[in-house]
C-alpha atoms as a PDB file:
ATOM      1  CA  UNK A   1     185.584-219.789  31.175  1.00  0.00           C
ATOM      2  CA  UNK A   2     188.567-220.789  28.493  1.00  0.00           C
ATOM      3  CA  UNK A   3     190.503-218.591  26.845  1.00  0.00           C
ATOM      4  CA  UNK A   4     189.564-218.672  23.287  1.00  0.00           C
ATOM      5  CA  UNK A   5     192.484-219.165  21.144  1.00  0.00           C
ATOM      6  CA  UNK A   6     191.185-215.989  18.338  1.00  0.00           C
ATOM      7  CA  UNK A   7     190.923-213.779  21.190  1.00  0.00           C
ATOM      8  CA  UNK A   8     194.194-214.057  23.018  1.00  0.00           C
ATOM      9  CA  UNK A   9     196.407-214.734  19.749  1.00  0.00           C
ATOM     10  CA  UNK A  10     196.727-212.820  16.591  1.00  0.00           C
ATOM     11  CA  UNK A  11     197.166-214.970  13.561  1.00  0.00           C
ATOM     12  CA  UNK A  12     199.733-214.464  10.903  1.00  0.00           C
ATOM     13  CA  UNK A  13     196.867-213.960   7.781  1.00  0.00           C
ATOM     14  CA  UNK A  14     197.061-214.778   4.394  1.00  0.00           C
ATOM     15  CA  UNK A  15     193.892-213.588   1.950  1.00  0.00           C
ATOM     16  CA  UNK A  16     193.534-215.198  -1.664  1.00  0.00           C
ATOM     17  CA  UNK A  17     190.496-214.495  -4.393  1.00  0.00           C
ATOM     18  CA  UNK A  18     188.715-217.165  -2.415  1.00  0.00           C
ATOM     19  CA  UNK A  19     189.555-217.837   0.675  1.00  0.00           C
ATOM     20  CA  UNK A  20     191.326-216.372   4.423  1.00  0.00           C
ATOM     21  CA  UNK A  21     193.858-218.449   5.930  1.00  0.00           C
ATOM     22  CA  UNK A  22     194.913-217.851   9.646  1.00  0.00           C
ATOM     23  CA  UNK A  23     197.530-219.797  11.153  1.00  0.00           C
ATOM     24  CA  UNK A  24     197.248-219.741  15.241  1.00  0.00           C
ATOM     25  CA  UNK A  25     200.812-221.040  15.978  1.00  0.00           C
ATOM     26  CA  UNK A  26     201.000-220.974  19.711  1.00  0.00           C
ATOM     27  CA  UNK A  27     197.009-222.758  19.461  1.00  0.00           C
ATOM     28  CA  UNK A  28     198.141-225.358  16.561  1.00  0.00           C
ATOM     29  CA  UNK A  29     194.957-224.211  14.678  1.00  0.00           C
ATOM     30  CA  UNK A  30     194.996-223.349  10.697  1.00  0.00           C
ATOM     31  CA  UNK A  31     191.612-221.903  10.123  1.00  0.00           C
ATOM     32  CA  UNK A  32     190.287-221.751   6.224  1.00  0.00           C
ATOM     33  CA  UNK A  33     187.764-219.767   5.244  1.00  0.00           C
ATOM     34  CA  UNK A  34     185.857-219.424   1.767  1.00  0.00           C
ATOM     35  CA  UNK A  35     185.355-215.695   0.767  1.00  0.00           C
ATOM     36  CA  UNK A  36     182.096-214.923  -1.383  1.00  0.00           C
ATOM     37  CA  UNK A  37     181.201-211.762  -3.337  1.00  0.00           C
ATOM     38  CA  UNK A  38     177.890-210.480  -2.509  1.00  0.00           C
ATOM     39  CA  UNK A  39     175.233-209.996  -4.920  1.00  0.00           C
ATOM     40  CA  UNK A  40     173.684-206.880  -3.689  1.00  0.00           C
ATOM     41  CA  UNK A  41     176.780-205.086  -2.479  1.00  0.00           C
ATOM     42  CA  UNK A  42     179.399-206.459  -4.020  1.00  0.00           C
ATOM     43  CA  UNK A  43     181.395-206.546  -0.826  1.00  0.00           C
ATOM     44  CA  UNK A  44     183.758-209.718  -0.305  1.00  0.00           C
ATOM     45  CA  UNK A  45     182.243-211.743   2.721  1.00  0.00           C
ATOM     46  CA  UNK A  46     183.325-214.458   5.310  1.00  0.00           C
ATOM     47  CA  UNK A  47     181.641-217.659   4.386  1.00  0.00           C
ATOM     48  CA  UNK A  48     182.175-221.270   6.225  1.00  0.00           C
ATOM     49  CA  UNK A  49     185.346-221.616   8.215  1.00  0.00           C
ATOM     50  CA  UNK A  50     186.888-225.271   8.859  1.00  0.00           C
ATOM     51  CA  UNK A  51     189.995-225.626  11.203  1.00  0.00           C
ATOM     52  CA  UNK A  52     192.731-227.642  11.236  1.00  0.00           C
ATOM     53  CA  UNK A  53     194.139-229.050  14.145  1.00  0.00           C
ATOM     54  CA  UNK A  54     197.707-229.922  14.588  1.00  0.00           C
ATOM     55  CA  UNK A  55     197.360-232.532  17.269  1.00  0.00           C
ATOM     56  CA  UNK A  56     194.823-234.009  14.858  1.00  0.00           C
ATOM     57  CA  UNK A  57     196.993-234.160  11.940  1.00  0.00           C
ATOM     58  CA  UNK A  58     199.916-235.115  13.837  1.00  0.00           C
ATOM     59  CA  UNK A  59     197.599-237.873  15.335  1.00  0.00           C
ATOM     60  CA  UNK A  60     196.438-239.534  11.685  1.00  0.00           C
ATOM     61  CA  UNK A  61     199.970-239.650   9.437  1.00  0.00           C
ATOM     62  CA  UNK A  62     197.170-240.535   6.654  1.00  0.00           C
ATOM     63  CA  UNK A  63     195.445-236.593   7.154  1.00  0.00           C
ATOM     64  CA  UNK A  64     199.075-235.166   6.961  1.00  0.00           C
ATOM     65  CA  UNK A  65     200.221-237.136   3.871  1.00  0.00           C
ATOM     66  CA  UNK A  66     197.508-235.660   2.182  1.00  0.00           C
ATOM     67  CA  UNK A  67     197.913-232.167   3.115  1.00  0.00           C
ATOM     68  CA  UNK A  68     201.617-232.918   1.786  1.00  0.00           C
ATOM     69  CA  UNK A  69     200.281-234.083  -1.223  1.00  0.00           C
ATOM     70  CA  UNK A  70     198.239-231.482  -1.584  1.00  0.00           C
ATOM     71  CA  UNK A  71     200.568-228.715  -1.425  1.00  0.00           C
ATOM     72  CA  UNK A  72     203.563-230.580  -3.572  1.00  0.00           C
ATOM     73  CA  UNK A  73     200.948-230.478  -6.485  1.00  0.00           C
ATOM     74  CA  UNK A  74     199.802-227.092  -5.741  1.00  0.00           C
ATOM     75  CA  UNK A  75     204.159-225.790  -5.710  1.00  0.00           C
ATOM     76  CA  UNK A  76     204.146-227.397  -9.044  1.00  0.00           C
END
């Protein structure tokens, strides 16, 4: 069986109002997930999770010049 990249490497974490970023270096994976109050408890929960993959990115210049764009707007 493979190794599973979230099981053998711990992710350098970042946690916003609305979402979990994880960045897997060795593994080239940026994992995003939305974060959700819940209605009954109140407690913040793990919603959908999408991952980026760097040999993907690096594989379609178009994907990365988005992302690029994406975070010069967000700097300001």
């Amino acid at each position: 069986m493979a190794v599973r990249y979230w099981e053998s490497e711990r992710p350098e974490e970042i946690r916003t109002e609305r979402a979990q970023l994880a960045y897997y270096k060795a593994a080239g994976k940026l994992q995003v997930t939305t974060l959700y109050r819940d209605r009954e408890t109140g407690e913040v929960r793990r919603g959908k999770t999408a991952v980026l993959d760097r040999k993907d990115v690096v594989a379609h210049p178009e994907a990365l010049a988005l992302l690029e764009r994406f975070l010069k707007e967000a700097h300001g």
